[in-house]
PDB file of N, CA and C in Angstrom:
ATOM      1  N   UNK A   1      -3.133  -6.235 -21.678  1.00  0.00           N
ATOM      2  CA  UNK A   1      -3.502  -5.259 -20.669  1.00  0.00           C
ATOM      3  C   UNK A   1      -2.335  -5.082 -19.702  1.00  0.00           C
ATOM      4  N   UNK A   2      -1.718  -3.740 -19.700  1.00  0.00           N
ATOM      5  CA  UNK A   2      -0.961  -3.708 -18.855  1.00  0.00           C
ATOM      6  C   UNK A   2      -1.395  -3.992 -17.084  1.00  0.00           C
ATOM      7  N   UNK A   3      -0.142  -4.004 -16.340  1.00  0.00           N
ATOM      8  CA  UNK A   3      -0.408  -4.399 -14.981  1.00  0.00           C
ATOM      9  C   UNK A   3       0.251  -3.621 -14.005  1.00  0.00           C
ATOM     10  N   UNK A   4      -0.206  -2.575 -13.017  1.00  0.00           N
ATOM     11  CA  UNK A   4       0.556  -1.739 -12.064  1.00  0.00           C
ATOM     12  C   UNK A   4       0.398  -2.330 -10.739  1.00  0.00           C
ATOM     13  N   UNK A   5       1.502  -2.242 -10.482  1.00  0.00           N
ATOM     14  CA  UNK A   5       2.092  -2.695  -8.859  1.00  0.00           C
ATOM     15  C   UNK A   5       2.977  -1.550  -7.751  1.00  0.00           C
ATOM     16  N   UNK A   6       2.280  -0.724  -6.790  1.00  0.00           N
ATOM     17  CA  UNK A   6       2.455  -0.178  -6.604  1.00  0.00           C
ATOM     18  C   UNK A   6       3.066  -1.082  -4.909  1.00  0.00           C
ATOM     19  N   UNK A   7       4.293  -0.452  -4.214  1.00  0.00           N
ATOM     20  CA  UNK A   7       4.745  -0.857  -3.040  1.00  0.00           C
ATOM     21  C   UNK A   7       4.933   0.200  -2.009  1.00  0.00           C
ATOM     22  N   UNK A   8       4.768   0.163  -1.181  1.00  0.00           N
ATOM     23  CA  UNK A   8       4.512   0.912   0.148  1.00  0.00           C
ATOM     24  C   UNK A   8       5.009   0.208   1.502  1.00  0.00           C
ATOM     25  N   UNK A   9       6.175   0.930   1.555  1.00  0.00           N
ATOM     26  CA  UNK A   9       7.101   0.897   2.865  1.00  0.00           C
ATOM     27  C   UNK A   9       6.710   1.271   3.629  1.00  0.00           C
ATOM     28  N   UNK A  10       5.733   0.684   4.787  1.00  0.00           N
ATOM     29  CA  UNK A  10       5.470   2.117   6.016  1.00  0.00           C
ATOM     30  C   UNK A  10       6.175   2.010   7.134  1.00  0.00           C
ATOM     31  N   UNK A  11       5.941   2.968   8.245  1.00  0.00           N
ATOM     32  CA  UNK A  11       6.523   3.116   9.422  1.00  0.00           C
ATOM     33  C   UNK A  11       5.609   3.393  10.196  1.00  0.00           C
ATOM     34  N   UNK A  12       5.404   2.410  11.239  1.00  0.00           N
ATOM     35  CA  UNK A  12       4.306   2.526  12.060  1.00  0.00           C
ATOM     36  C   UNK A  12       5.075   2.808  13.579  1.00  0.00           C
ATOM     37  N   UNK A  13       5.424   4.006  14.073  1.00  0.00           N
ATOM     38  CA  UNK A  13       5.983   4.662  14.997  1.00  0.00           C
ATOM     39  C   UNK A  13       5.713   3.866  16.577  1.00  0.00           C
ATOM     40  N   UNK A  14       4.559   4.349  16.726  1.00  0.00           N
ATOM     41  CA  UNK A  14       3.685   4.293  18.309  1.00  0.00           C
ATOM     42  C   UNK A  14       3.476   2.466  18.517  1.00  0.00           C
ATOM     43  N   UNK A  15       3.235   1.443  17.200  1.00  0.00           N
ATOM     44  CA  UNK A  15       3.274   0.722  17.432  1.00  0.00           C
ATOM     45  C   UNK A  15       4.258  -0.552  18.789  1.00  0.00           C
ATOM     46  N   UNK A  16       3.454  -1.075  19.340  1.00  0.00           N
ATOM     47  CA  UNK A  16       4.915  -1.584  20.553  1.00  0.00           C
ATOM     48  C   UNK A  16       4.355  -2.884  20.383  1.00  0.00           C
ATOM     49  N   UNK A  17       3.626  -3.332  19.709  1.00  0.00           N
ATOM     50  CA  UNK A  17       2.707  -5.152  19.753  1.00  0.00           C
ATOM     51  C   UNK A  17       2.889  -5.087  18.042  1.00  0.00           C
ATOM     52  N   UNK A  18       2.814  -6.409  18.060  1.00  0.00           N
ATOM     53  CA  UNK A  18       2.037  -7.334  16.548  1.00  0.00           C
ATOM     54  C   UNK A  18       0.771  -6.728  16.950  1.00  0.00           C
ATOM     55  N   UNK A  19      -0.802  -6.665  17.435  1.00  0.00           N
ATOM     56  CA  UNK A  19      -1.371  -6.238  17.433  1.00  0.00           C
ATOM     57  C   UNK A  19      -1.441  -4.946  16.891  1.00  0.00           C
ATOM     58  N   UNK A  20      -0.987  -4.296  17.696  1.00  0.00           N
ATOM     59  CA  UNK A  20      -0.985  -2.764  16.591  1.00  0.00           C
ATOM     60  C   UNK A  20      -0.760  -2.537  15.128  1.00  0.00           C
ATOM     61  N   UNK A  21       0.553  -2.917  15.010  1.00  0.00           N
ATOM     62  CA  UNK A  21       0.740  -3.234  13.729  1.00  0.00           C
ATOM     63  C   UNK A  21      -0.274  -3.755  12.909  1.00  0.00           C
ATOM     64  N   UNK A  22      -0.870  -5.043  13.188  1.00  0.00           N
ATOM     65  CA  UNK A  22      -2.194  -5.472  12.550  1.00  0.00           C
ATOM     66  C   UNK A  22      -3.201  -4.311  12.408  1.00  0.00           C
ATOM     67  N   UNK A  23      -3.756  -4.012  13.428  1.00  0.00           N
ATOM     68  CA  UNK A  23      -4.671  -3.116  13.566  1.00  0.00           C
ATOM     69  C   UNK A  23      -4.232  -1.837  12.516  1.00  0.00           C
ATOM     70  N   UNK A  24      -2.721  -1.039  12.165  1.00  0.00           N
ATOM     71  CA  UNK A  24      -2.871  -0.287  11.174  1.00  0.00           C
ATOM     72  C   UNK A  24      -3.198  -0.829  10.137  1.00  0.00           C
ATOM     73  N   UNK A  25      -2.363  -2.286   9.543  1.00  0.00           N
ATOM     74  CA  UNK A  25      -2.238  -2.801   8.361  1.00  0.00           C
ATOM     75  C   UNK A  25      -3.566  -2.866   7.842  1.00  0.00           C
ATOM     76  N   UNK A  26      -4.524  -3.786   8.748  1.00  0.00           N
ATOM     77  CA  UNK A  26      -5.999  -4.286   8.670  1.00  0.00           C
ATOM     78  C   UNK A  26      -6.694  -2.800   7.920  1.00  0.00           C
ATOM     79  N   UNK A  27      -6.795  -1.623   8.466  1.00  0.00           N
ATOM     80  CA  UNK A  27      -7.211  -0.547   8.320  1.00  0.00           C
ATOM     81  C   UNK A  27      -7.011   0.236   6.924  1.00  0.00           C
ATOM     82  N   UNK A  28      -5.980  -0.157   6.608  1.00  0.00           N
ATOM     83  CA  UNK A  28      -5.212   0.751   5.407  1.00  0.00           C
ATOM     84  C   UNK A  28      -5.580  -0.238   4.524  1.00  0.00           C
ATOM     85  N   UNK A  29      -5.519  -1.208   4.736  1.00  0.00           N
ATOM     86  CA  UNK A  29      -5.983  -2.593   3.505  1.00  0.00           C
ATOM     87  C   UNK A  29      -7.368  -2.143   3.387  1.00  0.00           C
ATOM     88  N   UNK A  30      -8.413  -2.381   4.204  1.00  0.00           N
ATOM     89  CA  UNK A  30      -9.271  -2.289   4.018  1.00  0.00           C
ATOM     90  C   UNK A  30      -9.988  -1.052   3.375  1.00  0.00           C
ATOM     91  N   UNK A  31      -9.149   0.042   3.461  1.00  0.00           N
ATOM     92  CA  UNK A  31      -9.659   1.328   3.517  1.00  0.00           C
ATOM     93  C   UNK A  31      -8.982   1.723   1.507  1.00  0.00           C
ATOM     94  N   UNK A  32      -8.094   0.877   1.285  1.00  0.00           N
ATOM     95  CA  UNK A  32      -8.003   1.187   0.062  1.00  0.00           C
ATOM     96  C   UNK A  32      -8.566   0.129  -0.539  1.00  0.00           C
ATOM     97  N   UNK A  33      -9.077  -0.888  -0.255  1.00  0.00           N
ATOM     98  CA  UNK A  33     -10.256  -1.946  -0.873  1.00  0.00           C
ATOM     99  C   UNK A  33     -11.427  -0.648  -1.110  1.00  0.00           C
ATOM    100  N   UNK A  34     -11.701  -0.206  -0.535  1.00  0.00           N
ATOM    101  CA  UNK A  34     -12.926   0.228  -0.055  1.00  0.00           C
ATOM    102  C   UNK A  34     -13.049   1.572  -1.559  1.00  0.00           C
ATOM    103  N   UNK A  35     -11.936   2.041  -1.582  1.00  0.00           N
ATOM    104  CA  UNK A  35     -11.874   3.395  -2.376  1.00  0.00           C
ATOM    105  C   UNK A  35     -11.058   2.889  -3.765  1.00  0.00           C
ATOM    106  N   UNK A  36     -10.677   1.952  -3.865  1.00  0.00           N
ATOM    107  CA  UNK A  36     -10.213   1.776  -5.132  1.00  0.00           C
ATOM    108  C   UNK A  36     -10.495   0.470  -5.596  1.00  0.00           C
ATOM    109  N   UNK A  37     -10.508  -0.238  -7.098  1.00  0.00           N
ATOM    110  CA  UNK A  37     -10.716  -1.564  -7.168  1.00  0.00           C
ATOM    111  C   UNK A  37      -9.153  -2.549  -7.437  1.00  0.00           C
ATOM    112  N   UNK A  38      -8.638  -2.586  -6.220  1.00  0.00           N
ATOM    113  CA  UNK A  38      -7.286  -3.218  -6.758  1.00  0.00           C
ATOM    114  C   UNK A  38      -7.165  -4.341  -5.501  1.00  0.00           C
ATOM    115  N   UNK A  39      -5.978  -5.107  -5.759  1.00  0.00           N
ATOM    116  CA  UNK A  39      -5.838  -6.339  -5.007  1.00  0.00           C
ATOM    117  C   UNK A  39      -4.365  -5.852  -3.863  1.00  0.00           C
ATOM    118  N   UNK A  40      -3.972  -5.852  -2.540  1.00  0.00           N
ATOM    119  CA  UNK A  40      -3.392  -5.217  -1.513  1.00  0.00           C
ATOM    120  C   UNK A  40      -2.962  -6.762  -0.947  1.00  0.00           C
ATOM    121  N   UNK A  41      -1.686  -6.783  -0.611  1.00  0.00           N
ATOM    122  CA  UNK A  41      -1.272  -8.121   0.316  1.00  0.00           C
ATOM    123  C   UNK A  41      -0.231  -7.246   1.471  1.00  0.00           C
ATOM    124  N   UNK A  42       0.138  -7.832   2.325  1.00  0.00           N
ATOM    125  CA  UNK A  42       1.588  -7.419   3.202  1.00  0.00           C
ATOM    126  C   UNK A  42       2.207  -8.801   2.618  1.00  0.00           C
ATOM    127  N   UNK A  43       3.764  -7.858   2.628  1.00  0.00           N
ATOM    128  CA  UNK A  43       4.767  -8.542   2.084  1.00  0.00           C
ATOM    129  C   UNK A  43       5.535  -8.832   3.717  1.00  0.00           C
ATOM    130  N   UNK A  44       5.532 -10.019   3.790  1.00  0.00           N
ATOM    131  CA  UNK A  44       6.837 -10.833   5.012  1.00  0.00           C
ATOM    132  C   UNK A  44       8.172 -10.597   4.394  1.00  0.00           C
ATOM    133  N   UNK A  45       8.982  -9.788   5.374  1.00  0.00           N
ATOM    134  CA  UNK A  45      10.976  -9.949   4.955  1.00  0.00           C
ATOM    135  C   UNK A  45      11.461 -10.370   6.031  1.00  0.00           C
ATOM    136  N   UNK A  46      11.388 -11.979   6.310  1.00  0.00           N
ATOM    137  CA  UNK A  46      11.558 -12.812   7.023  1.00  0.00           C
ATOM    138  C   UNK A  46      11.132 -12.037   8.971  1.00  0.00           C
ATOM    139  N   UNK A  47      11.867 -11.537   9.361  1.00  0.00           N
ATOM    140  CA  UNK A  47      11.436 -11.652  11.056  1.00  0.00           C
ATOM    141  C   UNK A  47      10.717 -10.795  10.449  1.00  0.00           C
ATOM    142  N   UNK A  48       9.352 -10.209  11.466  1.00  0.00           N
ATOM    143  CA  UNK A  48       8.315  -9.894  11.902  1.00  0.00           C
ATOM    144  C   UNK A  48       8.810  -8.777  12.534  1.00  0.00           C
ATOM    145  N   UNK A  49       8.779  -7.386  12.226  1.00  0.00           N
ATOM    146  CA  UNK A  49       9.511  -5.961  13.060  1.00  0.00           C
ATOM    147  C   UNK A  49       8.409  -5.282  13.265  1.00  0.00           C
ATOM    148  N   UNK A  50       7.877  -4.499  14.741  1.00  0.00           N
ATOM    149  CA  UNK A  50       6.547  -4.435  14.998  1.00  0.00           C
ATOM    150  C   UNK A  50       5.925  -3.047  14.411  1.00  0.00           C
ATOM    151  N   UNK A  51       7.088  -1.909  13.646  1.00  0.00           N
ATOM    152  CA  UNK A  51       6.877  -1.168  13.521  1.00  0.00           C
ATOM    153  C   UNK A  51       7.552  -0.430  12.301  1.00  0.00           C
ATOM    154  N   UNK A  52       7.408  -1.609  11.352  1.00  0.00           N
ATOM    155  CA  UNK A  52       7.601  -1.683   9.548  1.00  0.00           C
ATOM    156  C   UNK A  52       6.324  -2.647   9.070  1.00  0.00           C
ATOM    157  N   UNK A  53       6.430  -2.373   7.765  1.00  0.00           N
ATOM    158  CA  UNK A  53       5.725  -3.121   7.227  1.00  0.00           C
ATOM    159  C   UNK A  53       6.110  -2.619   5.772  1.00  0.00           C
ATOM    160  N   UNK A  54       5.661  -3.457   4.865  1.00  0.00           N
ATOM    161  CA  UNK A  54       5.425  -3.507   3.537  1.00  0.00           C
ATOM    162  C   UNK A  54       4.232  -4.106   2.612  1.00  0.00           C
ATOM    163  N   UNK A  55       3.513  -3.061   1.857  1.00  0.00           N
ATOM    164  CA  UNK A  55       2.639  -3.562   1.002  1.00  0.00           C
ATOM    165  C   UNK A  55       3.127  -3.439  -0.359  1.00  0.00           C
ATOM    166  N   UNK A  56       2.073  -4.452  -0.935  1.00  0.00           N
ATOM    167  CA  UNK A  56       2.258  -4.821  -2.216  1.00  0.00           C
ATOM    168  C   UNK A  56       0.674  -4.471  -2.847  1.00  0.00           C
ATOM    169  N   UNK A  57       0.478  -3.628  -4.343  1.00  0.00           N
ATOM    170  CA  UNK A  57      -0.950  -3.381  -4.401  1.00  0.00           C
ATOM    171  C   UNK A  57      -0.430  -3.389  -6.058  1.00  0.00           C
ATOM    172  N   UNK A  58      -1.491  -4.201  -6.326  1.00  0.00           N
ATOM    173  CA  UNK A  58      -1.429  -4.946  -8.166  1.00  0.00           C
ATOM    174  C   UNK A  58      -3.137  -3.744  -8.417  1.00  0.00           C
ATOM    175  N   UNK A  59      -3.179  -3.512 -10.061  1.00  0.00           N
ATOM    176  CA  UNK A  59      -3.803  -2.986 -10.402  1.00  0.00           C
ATOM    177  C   UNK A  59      -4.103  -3.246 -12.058  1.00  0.00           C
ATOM    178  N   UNK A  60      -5.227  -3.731 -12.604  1.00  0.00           N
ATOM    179  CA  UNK A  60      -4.743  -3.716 -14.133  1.00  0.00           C
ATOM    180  C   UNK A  60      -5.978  -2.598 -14.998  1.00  0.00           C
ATOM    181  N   UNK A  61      -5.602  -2.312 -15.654  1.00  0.00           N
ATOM    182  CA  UNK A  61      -5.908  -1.070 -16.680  1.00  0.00           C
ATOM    183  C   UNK A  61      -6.027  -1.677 -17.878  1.00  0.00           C
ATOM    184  N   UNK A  62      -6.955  -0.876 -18.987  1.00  0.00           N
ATOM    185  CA  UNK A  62      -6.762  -1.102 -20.729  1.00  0.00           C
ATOM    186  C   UNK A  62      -5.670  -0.585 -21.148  1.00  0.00           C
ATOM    187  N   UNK A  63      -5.325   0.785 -20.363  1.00  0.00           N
ATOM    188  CA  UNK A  63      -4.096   1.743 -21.070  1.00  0.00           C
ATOM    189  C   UNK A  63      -3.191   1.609 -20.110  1.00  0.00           C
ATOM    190  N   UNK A  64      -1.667   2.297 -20.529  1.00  0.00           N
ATOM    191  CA  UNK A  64      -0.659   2.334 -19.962  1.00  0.00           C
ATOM    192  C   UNK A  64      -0.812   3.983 -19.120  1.00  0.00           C
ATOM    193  N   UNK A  65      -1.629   5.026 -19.466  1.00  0.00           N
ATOM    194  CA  UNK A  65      -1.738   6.114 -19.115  1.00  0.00           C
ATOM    195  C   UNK A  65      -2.789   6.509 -18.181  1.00  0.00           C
ATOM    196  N   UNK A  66      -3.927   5.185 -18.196  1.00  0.00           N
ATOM    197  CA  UNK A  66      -4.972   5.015 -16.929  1.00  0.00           C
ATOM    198  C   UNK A  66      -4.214   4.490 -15.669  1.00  0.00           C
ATOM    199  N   UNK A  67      -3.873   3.544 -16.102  1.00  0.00           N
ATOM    200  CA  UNK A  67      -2.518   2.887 -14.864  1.00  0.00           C
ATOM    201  C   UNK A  67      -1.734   4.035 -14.344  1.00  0.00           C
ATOM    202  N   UNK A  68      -1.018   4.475 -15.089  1.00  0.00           N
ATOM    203  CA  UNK A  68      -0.219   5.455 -14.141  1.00  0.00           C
ATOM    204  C   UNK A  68      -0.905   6.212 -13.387  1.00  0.00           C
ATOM    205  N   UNK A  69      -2.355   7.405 -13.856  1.00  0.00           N
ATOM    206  CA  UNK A  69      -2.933   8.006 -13.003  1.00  0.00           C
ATOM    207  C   UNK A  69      -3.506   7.630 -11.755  1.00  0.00           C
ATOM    208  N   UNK A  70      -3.868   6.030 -12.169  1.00  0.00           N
ATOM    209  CA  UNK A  70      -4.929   5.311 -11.407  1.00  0.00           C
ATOM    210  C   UNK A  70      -3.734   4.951 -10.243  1.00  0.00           C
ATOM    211  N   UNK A  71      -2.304   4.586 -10.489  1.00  0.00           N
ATOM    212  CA  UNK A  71      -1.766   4.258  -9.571  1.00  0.00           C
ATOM    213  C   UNK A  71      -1.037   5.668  -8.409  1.00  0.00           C
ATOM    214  N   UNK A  72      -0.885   6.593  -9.646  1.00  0.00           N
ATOM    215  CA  UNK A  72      -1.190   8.187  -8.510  1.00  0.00           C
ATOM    216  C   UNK A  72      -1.769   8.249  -7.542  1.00  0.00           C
ATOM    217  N   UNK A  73      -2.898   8.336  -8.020  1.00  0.00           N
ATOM    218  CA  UNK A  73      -4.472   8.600  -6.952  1.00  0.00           C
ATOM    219  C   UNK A  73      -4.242   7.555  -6.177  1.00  0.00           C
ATOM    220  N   UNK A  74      -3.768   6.627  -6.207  1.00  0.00           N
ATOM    221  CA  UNK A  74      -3.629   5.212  -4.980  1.00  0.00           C
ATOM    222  C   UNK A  74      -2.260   5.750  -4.073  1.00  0.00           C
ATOM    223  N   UNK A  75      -1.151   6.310  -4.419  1.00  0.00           N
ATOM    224  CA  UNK A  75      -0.388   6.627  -3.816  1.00  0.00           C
ATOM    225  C   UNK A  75      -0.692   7.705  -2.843  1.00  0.00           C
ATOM    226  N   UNK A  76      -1.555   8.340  -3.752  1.00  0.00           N
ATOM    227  CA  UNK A  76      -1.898   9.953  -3.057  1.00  0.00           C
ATOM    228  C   UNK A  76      -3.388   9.494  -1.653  1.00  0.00           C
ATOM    229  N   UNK A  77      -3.466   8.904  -1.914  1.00  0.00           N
ATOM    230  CA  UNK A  77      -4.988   8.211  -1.026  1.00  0.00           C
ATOM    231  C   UNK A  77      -3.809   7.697   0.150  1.00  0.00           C
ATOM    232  N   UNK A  78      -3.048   6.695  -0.169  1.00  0.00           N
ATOM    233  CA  UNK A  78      -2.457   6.211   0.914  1.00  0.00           C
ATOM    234  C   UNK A  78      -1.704   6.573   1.800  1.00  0.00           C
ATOM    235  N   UNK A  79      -0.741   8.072   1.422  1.00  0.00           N
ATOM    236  CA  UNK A  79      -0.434   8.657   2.533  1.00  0.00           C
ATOM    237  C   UNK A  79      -1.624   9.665   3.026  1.00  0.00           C
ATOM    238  N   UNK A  80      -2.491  10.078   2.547  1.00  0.00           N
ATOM    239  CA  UNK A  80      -3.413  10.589   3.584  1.00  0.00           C
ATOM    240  C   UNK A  80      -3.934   9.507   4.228  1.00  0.00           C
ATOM    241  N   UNK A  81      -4.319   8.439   3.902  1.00  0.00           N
ATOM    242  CA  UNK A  81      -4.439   7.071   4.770  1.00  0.00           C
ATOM    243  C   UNK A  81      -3.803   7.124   6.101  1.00  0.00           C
ATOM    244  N   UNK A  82      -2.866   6.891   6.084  1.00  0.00           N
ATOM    245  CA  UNK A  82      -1.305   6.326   6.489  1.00  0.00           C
ATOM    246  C   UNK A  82      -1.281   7.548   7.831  1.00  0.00           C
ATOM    247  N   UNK A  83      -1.481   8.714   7.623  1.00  0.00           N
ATOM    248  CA  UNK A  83      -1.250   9.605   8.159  1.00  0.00           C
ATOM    249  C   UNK A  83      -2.381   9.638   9.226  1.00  0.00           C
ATOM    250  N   UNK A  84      -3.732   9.510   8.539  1.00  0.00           N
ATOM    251  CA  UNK A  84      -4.881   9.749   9.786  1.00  0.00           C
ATOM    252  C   UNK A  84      -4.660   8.726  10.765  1.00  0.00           C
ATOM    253  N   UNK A  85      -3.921   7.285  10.644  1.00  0.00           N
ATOM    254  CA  UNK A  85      -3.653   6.159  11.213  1.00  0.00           C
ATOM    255  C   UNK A  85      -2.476   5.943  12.182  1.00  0.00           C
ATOM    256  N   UNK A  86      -1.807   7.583  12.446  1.00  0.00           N
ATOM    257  CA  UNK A  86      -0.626   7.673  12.957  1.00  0.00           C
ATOM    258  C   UNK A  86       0.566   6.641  12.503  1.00  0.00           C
ATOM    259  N   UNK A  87       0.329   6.805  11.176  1.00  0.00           N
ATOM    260  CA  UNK A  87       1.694   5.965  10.482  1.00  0.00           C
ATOM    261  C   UNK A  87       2.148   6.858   9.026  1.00  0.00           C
ATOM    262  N   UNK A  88       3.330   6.329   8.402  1.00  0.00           N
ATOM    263  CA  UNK A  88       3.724   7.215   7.536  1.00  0.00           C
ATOM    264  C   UNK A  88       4.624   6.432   6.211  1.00  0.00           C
ATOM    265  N   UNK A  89       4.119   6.706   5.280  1.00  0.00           N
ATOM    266  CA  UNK A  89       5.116   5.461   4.395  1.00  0.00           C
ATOM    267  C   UNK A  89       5.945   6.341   3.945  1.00  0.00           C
ATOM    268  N   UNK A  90       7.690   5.710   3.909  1.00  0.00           N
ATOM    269  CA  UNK A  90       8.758   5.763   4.198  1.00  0.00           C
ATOM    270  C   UNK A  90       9.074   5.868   2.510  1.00  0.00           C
ATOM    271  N   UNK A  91       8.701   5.187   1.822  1.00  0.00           N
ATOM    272  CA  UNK A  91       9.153   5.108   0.543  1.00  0.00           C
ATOM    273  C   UNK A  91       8.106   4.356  -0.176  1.00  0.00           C
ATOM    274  N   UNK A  92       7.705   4.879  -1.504  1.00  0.00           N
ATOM    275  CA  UNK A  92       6.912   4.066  -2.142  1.00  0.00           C
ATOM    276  C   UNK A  92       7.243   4.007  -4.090  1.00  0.00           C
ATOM    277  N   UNK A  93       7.131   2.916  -4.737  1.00  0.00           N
ATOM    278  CA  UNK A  93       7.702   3.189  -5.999  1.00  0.00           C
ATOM    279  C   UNK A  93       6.392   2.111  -6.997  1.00  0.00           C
ATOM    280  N   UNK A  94       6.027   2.959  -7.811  1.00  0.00           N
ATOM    281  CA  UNK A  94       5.246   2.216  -8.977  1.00  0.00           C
ATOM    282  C   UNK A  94       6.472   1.467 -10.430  1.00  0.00           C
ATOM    283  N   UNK A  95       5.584   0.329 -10.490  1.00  0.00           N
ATOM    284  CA  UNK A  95       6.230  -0.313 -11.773  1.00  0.00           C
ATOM    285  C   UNK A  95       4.632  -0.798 -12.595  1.00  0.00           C
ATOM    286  N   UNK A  96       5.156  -0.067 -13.996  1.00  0.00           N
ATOM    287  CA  UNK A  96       3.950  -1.035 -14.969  1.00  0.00           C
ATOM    288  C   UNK A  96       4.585  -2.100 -15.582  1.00  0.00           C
ATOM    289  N   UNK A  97       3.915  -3.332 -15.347  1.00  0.00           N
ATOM    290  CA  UNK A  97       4.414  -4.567 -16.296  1.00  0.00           C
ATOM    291  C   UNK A  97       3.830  -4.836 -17.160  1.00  0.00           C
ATOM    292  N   UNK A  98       4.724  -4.548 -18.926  1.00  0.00           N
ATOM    293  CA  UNK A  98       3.499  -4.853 -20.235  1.00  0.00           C
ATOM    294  C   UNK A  98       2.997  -5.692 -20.314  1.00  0.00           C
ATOM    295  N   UNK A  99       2.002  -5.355 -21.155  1.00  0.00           N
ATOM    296  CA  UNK A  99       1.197  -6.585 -21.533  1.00  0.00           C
ATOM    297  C   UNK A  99       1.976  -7.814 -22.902  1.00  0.00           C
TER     298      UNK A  99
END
């Protein structure tokens, strides 16, 4: 069974606390738990910057051609996400790893 891992660079602007930051991250995690069935972490790149972040979102499929769509629709969900949350991801890139 293949495995998609989709990553998401965001930019959280207005943020000025770790709090805030949390408060988008918490939101967008939760909110693509909520609408899709996949597993979401934040990735640490050593210091703590209050107004970046990075996710990491694993996904597994029967096909190599469900994965890709399935990881579409997750990309496409997350900047409308991202956006109602006054934040904006900066760059995002899918990889499938075979089975």
């Amino acid at each position: 069974m293949p495995i998609g891992r989709l990553t998401l660079e965001l930019s959280i602007p207005y943020a000025q606390s770790l709090k805030d930051r949390r408060q988008v991250l918490r939101s967008l995690k939760d909110k693509l738990r909520h609408s899709f069935n996949l597993s979401v972490a934040e990735m640490n790149e050593g210091g703590i910057v209050w107004n970046q972040a990075t996710l990491a979102i694993a996904v597994i499929s029967s096909s190599t051609q469900v994965l890709t769509q399935h990881l579409q629709s997750i990309d496409d969900a997350a900047h409308r996400m991202t956006h109602s949350l006054s934040a904006e991801i900066s760059d995002s890139y899918a990889e499938i790893l075979p089975d």
